[in-house]
N, C-alpha and C. Protein backbone atom coordinates (compact mmCIF):
# COMPACT_ATOMS: atom_id res chain seq x y z
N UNK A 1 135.40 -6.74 148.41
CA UNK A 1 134.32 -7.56 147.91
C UNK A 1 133.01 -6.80 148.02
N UNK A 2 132.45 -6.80 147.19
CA UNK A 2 131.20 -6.24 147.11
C UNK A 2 129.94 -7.24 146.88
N UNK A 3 129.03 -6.71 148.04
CA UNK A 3 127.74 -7.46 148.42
C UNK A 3 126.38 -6.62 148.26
N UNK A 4 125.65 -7.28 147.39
CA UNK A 4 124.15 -6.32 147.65
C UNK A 4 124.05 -5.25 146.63
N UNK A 5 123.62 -4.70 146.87
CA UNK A 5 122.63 -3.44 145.88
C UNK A 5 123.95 -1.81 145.80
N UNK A 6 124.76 -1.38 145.18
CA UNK A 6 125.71 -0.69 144.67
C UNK A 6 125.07 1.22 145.39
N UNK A 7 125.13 1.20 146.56
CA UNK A 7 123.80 2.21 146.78
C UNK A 7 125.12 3.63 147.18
N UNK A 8 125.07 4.69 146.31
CA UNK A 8 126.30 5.87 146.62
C UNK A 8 124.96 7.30 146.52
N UNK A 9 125.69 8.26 146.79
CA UNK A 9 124.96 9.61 146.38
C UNK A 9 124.81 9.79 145.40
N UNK A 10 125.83 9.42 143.94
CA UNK A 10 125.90 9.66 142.80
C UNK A 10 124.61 8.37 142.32
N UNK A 11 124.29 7.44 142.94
CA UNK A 11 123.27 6.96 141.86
C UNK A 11 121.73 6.75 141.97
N UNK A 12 121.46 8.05 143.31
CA UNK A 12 120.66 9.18 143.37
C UNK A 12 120.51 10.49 142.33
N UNK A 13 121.92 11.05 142.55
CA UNK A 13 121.84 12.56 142.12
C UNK A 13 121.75 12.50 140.48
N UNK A 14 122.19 11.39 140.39
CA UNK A 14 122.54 11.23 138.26
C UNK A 14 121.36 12.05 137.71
N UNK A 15 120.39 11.41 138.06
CA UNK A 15 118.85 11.60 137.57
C UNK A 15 118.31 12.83 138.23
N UNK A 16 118.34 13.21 139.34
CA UNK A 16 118.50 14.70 139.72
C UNK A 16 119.06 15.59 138.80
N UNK A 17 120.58 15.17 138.91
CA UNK A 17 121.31 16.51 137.68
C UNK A 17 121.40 16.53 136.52
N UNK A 18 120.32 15.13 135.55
CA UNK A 18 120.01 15.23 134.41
C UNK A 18 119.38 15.84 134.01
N UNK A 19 117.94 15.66 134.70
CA UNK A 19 116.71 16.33 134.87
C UNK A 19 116.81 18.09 135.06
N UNK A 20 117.99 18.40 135.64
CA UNK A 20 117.95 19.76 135.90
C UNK A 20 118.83 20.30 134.79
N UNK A 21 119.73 19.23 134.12
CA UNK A 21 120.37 20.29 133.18
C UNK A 21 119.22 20.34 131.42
N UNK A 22 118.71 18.93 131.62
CA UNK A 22 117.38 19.35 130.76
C UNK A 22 116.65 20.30 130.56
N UNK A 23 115.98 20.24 132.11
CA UNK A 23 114.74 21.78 132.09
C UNK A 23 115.63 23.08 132.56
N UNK A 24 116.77 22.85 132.38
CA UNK A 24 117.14 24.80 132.58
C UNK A 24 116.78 25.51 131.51
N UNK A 25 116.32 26.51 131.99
CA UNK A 25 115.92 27.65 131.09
C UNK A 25 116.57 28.53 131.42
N UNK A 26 117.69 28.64 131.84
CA UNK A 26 118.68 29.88 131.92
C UNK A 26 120.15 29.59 131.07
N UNK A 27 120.08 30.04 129.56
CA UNK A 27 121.01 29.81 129.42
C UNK A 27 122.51 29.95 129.23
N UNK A 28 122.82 30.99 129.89
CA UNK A 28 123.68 30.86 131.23
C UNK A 28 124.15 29.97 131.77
N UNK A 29 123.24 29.05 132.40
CA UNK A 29 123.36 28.17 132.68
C UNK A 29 123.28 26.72 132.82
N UNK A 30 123.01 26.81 131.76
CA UNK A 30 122.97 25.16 130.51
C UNK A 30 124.47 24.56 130.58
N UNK A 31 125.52 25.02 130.21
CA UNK A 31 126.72 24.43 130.14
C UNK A 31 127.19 24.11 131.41
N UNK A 32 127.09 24.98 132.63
CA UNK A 32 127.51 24.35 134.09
C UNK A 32 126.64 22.84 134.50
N UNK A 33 125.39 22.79 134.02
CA UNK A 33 124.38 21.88 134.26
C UNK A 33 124.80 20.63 133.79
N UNK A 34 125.00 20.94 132.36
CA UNK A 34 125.43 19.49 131.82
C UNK A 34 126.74 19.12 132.31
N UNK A 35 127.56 19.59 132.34
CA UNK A 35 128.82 19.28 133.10
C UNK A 35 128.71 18.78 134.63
N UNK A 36 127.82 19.28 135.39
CA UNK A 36 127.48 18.77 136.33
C UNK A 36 126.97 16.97 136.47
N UNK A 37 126.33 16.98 135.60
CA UNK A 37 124.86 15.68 134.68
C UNK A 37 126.12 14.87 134.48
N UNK A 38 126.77 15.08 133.30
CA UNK A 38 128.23 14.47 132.94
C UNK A 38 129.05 14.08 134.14
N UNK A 39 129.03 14.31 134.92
CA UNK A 39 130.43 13.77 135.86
C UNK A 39 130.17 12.56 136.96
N UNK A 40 128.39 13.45 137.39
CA UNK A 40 127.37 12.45 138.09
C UNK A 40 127.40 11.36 137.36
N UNK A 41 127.01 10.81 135.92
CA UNK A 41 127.11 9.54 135.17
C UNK A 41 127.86 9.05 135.11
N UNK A 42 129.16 9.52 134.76
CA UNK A 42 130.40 9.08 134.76
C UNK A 42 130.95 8.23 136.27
N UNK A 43 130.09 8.90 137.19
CA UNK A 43 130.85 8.38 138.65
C UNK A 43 129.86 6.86 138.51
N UNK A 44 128.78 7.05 138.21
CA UNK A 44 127.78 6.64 138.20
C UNK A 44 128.28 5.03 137.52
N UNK A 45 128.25 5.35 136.31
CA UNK A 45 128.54 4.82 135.39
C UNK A 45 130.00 3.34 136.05
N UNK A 46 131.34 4.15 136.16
CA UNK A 46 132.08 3.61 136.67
C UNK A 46 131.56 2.51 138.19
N UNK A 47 130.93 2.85 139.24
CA UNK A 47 130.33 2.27 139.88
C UNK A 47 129.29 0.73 139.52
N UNK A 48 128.65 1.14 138.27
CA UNK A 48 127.72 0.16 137.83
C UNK A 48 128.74 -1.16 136.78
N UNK A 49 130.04 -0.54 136.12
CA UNK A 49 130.62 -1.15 135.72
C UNK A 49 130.82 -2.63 136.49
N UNK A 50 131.14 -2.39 137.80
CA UNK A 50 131.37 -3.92 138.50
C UNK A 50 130.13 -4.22 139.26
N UNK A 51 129.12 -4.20 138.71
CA UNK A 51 128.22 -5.20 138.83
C UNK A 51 127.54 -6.02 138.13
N UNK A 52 126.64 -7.05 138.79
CA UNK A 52 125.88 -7.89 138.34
C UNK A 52 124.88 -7.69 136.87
N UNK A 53 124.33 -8.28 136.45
CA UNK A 53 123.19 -8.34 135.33
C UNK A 53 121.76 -7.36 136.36
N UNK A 54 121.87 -7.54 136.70
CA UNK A 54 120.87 -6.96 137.63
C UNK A 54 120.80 -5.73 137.39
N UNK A 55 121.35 -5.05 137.62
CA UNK A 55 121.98 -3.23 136.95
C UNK A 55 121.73 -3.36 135.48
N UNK A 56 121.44 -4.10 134.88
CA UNK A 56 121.42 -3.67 133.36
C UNK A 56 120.63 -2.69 132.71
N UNK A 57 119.71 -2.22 133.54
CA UNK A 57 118.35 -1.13 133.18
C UNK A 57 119.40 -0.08 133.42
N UNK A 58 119.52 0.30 134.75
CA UNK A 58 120.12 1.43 134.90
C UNK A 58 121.18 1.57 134.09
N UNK A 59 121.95 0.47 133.73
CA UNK A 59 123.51 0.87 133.00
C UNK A 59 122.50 1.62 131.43
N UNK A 60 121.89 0.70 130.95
CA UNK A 60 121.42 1.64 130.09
C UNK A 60 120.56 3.20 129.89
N UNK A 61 119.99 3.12 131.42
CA UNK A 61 119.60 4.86 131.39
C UNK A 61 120.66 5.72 131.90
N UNK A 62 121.46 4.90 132.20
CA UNK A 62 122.89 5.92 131.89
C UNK A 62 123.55 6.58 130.66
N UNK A 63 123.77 5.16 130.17
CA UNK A 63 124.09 5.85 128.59
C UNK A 63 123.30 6.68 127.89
N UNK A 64 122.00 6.02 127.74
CA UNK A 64 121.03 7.05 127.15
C UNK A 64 121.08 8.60 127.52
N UNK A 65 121.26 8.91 128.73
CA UNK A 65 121.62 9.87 129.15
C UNK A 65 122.68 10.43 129.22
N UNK A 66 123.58 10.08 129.08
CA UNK A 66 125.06 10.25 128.61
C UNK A 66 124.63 11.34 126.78
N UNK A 67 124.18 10.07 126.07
CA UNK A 67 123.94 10.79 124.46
C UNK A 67 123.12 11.92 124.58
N UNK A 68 122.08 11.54 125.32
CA UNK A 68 121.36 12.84 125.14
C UNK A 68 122.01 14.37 125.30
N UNK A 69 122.52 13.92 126.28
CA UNK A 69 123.46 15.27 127.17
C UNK A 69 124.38 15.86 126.15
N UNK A 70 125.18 14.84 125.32
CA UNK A 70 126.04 14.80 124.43
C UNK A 70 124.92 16.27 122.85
N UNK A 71 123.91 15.18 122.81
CA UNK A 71 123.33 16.03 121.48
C UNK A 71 122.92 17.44 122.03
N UNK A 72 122.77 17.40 123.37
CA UNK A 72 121.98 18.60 124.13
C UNK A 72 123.34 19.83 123.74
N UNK A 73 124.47 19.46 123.89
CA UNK A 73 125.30 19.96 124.25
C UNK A 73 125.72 20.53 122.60
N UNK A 74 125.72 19.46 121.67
CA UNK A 74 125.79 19.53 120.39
C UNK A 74 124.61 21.05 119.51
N UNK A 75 124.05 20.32 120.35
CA UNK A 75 122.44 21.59 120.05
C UNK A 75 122.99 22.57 120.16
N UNK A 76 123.33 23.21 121.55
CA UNK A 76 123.99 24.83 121.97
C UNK A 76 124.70 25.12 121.38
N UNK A 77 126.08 24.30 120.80
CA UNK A 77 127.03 25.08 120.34
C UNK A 77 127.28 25.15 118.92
N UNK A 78 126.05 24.24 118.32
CA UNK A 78 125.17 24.69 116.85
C UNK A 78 125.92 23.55 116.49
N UNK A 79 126.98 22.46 116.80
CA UNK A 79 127.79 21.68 116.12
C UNK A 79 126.49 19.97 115.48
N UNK A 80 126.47 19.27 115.03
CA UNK A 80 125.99 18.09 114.84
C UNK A 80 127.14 17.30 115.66
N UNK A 81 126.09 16.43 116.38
CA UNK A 81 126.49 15.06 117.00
C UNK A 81 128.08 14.48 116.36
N UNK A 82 128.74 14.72 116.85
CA UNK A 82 129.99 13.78 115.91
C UNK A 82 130.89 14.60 115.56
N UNK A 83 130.40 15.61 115.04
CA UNK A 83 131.05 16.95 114.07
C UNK A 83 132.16 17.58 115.20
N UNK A 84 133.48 17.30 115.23
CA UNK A 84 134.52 18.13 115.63
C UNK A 84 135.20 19.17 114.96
N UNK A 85 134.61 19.63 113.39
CA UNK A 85 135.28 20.29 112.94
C UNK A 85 135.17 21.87 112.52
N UNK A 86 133.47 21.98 113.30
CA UNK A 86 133.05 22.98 113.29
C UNK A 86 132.13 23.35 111.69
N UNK A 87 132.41 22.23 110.91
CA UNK A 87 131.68 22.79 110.14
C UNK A 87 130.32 22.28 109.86
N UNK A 88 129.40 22.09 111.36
CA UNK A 88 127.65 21.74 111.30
C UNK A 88 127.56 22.78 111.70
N UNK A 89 127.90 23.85 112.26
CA UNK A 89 127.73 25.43 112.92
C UNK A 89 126.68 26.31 112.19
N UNK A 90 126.15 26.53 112.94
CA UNK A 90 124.88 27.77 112.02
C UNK A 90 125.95 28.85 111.42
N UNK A 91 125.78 29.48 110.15
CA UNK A 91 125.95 30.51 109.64
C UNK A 91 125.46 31.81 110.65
């Protein structure tokens, strides 16, 4: 049974390892970042699932952050949002 406010490391760090896979400027190391960002939400995410109305802000700066990460990720590897087929790819 769960009582009170949903309080873990992950729904601290989410916003930590978003924020850092945003402003990297090494890119190098852009893809470890977001994957990092990604797993934090996901834990994140799953956690906020069984709660109250109360969480509803955060459930949504989750997702939001979820897509972003998603287009961020879309950006690097030249693909468009959606596009699995490789053909949004820069020439």
């Amino acid at each position: 049974m769960r009582t009170g406010l949903p309080v873990s490391p992950v729904s601290k760090s989410w916003k930590e390892l978003y924020r850092a896979a945003l402003f990297e400027t090494d890119k190098s190391k852009v893809s470890e970042r977001i994957a990092q960002a990604e797993w934090a939400l996901s834990q994140r995410a799953r956690e906020l699932f069984h709660t109250d109305k109360e969480f509803i802000h955060e459930r949504q700066a989750v997702d939001a952050a979820t897509q972003a990460l998603q287009a961020l990720r879309s950006a690097l590897t030249g693909k468009k949002s959606g596009d699995r087929t490789g053909r949004g790819q820069a020439a």
